[in-house]
PDB file of N, CA and C in Angstrom:
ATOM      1  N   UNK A   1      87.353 114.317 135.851  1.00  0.00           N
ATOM      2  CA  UNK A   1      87.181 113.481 137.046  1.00  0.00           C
ATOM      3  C   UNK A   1      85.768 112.855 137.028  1.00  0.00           C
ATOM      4  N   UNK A   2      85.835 111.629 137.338  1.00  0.00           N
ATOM      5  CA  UNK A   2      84.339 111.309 137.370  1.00  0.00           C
ATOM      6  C   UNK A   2      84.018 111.254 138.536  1.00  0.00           C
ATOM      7  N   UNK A   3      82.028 110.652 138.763  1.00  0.00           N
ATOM      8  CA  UNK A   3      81.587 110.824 139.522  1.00  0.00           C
ATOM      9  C   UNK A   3      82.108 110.103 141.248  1.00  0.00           C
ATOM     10  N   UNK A   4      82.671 108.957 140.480  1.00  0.00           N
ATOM     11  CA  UNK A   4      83.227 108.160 141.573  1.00  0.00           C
ATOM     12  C   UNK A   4      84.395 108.120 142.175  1.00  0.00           C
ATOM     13  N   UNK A   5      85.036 109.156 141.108  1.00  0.00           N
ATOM     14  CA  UNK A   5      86.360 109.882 141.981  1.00  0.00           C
ATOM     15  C   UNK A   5      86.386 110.964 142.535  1.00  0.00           C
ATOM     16  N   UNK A   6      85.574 112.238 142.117  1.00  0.00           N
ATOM     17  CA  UNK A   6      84.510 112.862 143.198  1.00  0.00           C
ATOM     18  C   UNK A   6      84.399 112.428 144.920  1.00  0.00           C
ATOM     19  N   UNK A   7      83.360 111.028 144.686  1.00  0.00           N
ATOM     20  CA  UNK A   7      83.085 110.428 145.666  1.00  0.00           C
ATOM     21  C   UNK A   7      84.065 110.128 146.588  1.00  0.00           C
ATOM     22  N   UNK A   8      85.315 109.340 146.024  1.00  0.00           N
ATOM     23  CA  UNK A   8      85.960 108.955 146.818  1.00  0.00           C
ATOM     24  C   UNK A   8      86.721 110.155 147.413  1.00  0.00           C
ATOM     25  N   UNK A   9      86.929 110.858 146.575  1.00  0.00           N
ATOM     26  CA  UNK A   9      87.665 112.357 147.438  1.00  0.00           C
ATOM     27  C   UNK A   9      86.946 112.722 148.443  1.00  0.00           C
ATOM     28  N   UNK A  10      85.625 113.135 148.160  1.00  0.00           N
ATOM     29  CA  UNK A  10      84.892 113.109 149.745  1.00  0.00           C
ATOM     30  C   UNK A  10      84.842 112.537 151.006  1.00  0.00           C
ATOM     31  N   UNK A  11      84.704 111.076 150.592  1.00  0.00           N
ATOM     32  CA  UNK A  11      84.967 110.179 151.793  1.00  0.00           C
ATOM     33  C   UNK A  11      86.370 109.844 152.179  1.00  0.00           C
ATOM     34  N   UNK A  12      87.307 110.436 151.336  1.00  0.00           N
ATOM     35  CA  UNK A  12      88.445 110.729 152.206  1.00  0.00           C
ATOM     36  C   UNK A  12      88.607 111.389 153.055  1.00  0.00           C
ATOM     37  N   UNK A  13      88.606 112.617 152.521  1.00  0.00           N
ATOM     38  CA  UNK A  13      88.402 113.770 153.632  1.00  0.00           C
ATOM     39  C   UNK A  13      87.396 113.609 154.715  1.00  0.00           C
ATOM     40  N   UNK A  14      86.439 113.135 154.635  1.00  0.00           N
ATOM     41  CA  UNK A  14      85.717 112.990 155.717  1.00  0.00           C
ATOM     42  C   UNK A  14      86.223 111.860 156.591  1.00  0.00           C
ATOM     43  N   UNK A  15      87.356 111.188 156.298  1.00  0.00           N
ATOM     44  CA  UNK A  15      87.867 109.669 156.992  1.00  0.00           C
ATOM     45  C   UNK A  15      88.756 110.680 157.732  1.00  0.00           C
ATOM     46  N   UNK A  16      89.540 111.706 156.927  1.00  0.00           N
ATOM     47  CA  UNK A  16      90.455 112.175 157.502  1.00  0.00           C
ATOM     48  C   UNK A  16      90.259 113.134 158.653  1.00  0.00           C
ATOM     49  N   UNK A  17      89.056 114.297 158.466  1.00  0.00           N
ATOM     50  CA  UNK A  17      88.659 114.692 159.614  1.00  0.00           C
ATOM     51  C   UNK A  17      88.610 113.834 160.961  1.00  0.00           C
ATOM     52  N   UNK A  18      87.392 112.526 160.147  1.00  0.00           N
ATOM     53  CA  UNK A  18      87.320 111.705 161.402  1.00  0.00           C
ATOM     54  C   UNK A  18      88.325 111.031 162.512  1.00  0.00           C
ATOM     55  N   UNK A  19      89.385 110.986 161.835  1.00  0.00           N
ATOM     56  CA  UNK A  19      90.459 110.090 162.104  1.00  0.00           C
ATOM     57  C   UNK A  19      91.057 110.996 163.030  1.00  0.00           C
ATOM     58  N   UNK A  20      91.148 112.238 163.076  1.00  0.00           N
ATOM     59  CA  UNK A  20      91.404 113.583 163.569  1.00  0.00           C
ATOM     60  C   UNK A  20      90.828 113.441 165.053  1.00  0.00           C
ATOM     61  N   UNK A  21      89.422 113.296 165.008  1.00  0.00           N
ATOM     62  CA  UNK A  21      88.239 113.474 165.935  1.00  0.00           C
ATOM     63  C   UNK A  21      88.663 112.067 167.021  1.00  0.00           C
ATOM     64  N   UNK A  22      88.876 111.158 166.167  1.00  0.00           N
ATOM     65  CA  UNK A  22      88.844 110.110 166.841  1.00  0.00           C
ATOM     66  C   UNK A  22      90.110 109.866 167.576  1.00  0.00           C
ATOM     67  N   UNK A  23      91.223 110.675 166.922  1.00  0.00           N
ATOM     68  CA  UNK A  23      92.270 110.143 167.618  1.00  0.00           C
ATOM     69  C   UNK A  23      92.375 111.474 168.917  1.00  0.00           C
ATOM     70  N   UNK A  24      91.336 112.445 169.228  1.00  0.00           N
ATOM     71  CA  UNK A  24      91.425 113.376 170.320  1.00  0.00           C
ATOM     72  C   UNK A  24      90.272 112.845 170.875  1.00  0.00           C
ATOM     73  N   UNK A  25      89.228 112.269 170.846  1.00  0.00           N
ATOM     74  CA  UNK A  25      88.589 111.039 171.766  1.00  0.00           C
ATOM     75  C   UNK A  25      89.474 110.066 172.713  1.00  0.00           C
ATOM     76  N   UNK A  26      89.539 109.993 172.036  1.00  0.00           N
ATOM     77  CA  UNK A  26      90.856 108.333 172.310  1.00  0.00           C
ATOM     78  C   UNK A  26      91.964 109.146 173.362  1.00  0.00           C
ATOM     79  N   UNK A  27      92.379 109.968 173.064  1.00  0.00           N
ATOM     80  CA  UNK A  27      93.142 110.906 174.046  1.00  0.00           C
ATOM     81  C   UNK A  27      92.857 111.088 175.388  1.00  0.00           C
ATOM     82  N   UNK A  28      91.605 111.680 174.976  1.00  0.00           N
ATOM     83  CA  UNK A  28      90.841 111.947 176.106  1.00  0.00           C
ATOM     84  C   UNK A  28      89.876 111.094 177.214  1.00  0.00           C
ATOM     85  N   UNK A  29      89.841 110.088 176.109  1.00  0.00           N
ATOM     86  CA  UNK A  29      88.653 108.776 176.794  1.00  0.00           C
ATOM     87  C   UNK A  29      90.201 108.375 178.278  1.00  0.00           C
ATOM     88  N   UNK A  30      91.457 108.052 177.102  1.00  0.00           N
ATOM     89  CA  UNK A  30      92.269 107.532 178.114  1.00  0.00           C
ATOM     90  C   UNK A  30      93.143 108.448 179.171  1.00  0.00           C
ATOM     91  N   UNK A  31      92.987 109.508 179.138  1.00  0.00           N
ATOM     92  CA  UNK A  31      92.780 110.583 180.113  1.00  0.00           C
ATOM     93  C   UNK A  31      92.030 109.872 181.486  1.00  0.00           C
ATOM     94  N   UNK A  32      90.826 110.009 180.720  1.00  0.00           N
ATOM     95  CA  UNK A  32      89.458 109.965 181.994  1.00  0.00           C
ATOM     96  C   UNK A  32      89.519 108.993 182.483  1.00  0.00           C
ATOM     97  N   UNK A  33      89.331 107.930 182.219  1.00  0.00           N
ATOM     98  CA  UNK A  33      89.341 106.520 182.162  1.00  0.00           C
ATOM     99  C   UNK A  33      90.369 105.184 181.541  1.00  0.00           C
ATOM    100  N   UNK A  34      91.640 104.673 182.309  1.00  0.00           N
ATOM    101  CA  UNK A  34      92.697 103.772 181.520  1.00  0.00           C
ATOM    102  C   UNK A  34      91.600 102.471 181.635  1.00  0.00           C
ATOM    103  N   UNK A  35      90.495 102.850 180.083  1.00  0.00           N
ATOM    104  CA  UNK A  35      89.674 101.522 180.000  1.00  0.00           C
ATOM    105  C   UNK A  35      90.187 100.987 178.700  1.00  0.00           C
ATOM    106  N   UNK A  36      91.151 100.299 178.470  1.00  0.00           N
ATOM    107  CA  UNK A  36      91.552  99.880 177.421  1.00  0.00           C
ATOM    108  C   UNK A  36      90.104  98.852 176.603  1.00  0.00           C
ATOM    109  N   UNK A  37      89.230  98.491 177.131  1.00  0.00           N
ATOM    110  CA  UNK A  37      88.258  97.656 176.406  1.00  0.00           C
ATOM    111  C   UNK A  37      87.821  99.080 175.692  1.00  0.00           C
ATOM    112  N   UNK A  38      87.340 100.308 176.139  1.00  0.00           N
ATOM    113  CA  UNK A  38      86.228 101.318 175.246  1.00  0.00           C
ATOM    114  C   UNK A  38      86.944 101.784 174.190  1.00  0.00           C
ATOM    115  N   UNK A  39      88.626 101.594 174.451  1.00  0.00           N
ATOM    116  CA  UNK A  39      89.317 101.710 173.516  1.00  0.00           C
ATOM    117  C   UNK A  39      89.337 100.881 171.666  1.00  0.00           C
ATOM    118  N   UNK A  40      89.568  99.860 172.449  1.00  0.00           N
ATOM    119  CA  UNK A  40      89.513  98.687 172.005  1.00  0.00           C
ATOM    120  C   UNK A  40      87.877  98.484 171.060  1.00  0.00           C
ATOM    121  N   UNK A  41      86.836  98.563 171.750  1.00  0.00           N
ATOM    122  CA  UNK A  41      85.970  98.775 170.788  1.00  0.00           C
ATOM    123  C   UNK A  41      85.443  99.487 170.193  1.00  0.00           C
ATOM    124  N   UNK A  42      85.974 100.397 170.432  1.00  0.00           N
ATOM    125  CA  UNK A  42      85.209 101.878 169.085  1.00  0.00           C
ATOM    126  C   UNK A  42      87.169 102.260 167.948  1.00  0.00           C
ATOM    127  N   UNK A  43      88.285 100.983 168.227  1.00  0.00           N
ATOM    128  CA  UNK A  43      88.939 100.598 166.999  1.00  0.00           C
ATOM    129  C   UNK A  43      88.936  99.859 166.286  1.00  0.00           C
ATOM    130  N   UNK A  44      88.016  98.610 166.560  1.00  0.00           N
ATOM    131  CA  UNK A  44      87.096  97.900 166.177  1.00  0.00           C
ATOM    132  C   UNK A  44      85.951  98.518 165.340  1.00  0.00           C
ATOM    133  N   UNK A  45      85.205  99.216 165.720  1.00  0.00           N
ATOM    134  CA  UNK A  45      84.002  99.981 165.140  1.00  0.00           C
ATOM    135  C   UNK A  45      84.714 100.627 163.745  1.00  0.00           C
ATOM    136  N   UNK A  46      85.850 101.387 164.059  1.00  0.00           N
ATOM    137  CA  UNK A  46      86.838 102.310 162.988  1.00  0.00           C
ATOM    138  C   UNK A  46      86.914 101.417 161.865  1.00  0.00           C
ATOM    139  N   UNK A  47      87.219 100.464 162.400  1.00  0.00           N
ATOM    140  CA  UNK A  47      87.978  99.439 161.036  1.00  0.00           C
ATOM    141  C   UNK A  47      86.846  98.959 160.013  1.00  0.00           C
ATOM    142  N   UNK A  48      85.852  98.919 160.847  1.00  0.00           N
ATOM    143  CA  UNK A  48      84.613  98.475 160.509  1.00  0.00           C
ATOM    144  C   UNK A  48      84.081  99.400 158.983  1.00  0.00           C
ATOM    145  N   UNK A  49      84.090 100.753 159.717  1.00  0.00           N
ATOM    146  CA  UNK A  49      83.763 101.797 158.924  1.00  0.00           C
ATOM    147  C   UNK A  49      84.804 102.114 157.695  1.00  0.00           C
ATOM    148  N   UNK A  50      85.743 101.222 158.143  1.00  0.00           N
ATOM    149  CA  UNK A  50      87.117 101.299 157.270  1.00  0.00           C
ATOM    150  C   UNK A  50      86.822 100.421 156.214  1.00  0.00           C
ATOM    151  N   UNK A  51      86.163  99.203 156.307  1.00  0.00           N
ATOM    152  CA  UNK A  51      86.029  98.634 155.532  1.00  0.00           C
ATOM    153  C   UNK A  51      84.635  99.078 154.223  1.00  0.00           C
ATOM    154  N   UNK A  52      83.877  99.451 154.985  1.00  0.00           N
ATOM    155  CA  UNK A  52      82.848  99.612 154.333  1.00  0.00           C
ATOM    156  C   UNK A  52      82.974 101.120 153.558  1.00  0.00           C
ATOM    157  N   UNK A  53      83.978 101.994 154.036  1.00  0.00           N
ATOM    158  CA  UNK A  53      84.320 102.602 153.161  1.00  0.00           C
ATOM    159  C   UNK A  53      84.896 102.129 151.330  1.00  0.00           C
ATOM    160  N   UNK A  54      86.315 101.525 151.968  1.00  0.00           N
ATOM    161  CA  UNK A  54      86.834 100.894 150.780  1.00  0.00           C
ATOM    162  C   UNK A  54      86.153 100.345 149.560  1.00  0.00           C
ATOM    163  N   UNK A  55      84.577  99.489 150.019  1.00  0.00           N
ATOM    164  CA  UNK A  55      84.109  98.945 148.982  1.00  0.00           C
ATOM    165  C   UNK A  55      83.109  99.558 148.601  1.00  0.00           C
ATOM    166  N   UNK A  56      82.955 100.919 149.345  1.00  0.00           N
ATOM    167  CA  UNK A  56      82.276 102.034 148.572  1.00  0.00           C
ATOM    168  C   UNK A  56      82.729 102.753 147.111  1.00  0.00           C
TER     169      UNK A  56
END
């Protein structure tokens, strides 16, 4: 395995935790608050991080 498949195994798993985290935020944000905008921008933010993963 090389170093950069290594890598990417890591930042999977760490997408996948996150994705975990984020989707019991999101649960809970819309629990507390039906603010579909805070929603809306921290899945925005995700994608973001989504991208800049990929071309890692």
């Amino acid at each position: 395995m090389t170093k950069s498949e290594k890598a990417c195994k890591v930042i999977h798993a760490v997408w996948g935790k996150q994705k975990e985290r984020i989707k019991k935020f999101k649960k809970s944000l819309s629990k507390r608050a039906k603010d579909d905008n805070i929603i809306k921008l921290s899945f925005e933010r995700d994608e973001k991080i989504k991208k800049v993963l990929v071309k890692a």
